[in-house]
Protein backbone atom coordinates (compact mmCIF):
# COMPACT_ATOMS: atom_id res chain seq x y z
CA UNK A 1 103.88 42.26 85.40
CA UNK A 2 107.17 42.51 87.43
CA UNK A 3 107.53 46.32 86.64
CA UNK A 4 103.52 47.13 88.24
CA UNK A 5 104.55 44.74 91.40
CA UNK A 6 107.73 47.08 91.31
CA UNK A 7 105.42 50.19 91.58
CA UNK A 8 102.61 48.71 94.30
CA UNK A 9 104.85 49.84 97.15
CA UNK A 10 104.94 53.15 96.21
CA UNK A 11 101.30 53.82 95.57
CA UNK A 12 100.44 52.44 99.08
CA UNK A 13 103.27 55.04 100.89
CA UNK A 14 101.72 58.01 98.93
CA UNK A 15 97.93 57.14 99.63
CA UNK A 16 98.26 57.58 103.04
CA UNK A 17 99.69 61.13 102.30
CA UNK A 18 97.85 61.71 99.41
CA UNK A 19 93.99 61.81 99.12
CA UNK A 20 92.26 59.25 97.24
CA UNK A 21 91.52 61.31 94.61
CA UNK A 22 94.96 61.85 93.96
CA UNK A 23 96.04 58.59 94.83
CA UNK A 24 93.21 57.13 92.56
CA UNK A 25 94.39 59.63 89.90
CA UNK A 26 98.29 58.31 90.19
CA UNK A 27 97.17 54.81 89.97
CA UNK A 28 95.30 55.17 86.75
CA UNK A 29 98.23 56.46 85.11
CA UNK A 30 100.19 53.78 86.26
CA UNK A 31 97.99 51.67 85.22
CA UNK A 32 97.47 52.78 81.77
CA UNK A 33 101.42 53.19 81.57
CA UNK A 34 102.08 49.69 82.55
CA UNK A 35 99.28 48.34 79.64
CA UNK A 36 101.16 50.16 77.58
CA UNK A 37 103.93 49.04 77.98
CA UNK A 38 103.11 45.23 78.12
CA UNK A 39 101.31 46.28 74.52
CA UNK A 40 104.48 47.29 73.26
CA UNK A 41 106.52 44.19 74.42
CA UNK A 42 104.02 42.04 73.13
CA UNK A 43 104.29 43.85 69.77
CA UNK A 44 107.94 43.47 69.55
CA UNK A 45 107.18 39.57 70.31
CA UNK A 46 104.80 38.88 67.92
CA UNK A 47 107.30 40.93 65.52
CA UNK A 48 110.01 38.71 66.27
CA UNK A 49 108.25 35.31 65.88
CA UNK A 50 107.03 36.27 62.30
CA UNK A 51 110.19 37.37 61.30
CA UNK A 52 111.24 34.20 62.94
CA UNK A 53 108.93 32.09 60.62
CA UNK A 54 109.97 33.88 57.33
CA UNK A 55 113.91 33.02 58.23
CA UNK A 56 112.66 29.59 58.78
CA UNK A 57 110.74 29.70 55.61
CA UNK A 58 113.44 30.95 53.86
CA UNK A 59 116.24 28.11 54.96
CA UNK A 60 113.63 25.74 53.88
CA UNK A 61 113.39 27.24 50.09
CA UNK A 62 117.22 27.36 50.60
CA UNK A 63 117.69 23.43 51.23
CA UNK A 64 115.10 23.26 48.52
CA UNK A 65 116.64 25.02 45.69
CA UNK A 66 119.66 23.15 45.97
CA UNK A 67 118.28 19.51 45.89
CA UNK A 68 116.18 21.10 42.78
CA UNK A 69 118.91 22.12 41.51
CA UNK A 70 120.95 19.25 42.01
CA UNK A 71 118.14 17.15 40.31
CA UNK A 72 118.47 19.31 37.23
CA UNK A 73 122.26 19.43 36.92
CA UNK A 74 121.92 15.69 36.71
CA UNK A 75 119.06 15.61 34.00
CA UNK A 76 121.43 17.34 31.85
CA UNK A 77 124.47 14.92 32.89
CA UNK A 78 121.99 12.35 31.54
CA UNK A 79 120.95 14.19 28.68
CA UNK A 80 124.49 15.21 27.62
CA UNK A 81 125.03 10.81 27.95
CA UNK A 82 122.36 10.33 25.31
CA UNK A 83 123.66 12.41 22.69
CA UNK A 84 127.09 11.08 23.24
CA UNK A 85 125.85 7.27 22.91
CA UNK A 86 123.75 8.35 20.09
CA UNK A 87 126.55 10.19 18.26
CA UNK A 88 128.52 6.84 18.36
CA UNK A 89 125.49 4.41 17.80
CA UNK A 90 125.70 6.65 13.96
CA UNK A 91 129.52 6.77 13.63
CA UNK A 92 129.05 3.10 13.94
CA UNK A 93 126.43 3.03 11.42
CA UNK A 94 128.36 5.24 9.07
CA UNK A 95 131.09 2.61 8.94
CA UNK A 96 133.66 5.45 11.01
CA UNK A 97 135.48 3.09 14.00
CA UNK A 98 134.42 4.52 17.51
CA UNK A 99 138.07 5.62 17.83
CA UNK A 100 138.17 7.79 14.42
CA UNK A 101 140.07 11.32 15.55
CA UNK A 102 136.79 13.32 14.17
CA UNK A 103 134.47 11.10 15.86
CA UNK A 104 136.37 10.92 19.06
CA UNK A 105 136.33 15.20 18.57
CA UNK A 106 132.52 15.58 18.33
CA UNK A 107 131.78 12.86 21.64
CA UNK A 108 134.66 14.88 23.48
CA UNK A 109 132.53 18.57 22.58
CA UNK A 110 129.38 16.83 23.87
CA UNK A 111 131.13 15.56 26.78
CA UNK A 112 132.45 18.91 27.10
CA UNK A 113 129.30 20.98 26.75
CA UNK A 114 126.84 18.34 29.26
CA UNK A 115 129.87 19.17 31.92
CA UNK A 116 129.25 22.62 31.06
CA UNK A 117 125.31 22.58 31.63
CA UNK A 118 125.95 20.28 34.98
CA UNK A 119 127.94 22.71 36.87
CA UNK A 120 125.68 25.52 34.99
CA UNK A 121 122.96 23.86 36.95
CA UNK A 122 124.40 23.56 40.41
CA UNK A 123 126.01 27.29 40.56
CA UNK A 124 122.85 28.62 39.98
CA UNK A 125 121.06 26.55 42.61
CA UNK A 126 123.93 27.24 44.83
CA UNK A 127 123.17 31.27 44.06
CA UNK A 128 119.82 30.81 44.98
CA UNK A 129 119.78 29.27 48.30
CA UNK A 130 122.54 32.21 49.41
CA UNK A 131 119.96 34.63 48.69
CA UNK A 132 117.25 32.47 50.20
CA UNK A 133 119.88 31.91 53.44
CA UNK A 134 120.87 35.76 53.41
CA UNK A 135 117.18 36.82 53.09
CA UNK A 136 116.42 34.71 56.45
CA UNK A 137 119.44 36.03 58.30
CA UNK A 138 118.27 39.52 57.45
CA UNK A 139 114.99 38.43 58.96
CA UNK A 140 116.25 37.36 62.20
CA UNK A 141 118.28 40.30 62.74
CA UNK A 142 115.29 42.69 61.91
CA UNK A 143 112.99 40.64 64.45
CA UNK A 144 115.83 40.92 67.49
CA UNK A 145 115.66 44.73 66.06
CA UNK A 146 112.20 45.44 66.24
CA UNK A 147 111.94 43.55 69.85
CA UNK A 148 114.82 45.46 71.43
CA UNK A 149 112.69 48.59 70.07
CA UNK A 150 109.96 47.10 71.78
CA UNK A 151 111.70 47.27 75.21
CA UNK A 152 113.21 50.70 75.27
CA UNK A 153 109.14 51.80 74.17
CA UNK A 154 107.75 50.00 77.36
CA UNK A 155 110.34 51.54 79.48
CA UNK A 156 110.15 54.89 78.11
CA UNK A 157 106.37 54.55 78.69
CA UNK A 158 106.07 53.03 81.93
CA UNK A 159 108.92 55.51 83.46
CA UNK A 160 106.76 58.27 82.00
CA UNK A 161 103.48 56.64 84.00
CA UNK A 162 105.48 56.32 86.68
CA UNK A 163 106.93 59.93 86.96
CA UNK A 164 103.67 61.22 86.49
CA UNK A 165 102.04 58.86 89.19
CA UNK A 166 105.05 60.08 91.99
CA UNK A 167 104.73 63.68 90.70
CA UNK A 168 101.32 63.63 91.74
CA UNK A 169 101.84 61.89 95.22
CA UNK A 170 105.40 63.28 96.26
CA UNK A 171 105.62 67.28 94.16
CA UNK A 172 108.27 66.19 92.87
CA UNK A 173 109.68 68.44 89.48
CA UNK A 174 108.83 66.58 86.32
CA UNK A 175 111.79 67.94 84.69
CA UNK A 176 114.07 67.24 87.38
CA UNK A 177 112.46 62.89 87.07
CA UNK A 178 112.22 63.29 83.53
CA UNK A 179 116.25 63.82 83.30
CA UNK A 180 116.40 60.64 85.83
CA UNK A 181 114.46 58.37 83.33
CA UNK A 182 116.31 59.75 80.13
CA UNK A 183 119.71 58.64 82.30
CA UNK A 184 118.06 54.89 82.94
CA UNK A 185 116.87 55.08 79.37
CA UNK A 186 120.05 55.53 78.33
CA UNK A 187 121.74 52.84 80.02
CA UNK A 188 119.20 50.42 78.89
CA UNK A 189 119.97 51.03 75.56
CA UNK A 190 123.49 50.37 76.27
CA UNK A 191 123.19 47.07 77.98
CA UNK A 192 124.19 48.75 81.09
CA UNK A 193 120.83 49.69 83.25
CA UNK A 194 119.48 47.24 85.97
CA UNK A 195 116.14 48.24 85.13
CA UNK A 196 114.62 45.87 81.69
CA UNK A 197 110.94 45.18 81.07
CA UNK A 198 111.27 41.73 79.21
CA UNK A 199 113.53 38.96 78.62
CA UNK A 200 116.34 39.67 75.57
């Protein structure tokens, strides 16, 4: 990892001022630091890829709930046909012309009410695939979310490895290095700090 190289160099300055046991010591803790931090990031990646998958399962059930719907609205376009030709077929049969004012009424309320049941059809498709499609935005924004977490945990963790490791070789205050780290912290989380563990 880019952020142990980082640290190499300064293990190998204190050891030669340090003992080994101390040096040993400082290394362990950078050690377990640095796995702890590549735990984290790989959390926040595996958080983002399934939240990844459920947007993309989501726009999916979108782009199918429409063409369902679609279908539908059009079964009752077809359905609203039939009971207009069948309305005719017995005015016809009753002896009333096709172009009676009463009959012409009742094919013009069944024309009326399929047209009704068509766009019925398609606005509630149309509802349903903005949920589906607002449900998988939500999802991407809490996987970006939970991976940006991610990186301000590594780098929290390995700058606490890492003031504990040149505590132990250089005396230096841990309050003093603590401050230091809380100040890069800070910038990281503001997009302006040098030091990242992780792509965006």
């Amino acid at each position: 990892m880019a952020f142990m190289a980082a640290a190499i160099p300064l293990i190998a300055a204190g050891a030669g001022a340090a003992g080994a046991g101390t040096a040993a010591a400082a290394a362990a803790s950078l050690l377990a630091a640095g796995v702890s931090a590549a735990a984290a990031l790989k959390q926040g990646r595996d958080a983002k890829a399934m939240a990844k998958f459920q947007a993309q399962q989501q726009k999916a059930n979108a782009a199918s709930q429409i063409a369902s719907g679609q279908h539908q609205a059009l079964a009752r376009r077809r359905e609203s046909e039939i009971r207009e030709s069948r309305a005719l077929a017995v005015a016809g049969a009753s002896g009333a012309g096709t172009l009676d004012p009463d009959v012409l009424n009742i094919i013009s309320g069944l024309a009326a009410q399929g047209e009704k049941e068509f766009q019925a059809e398609n606005f509630n498709a149309q509802t349903r695939a903005a949920q589906s499609t607002t449900g998988a935005a939500m999802s991407e924004i809490q996987g970006q979310q939970a991976k940006e977490a991610s990186q301000i945990s590594a780098t929290s963790t390995f700058l606490s490895g890492a003031i504990d490791a040149g505590t132990s070789f250089f005396g230096a205050p841990r309050g003093a290095a603590t401050t230091n780290a809380n100040t890069l912290n800070a910038l990281n989380r503001s997009g302006q700090g040098a030091f990242q563990l992780g792509p965006r």
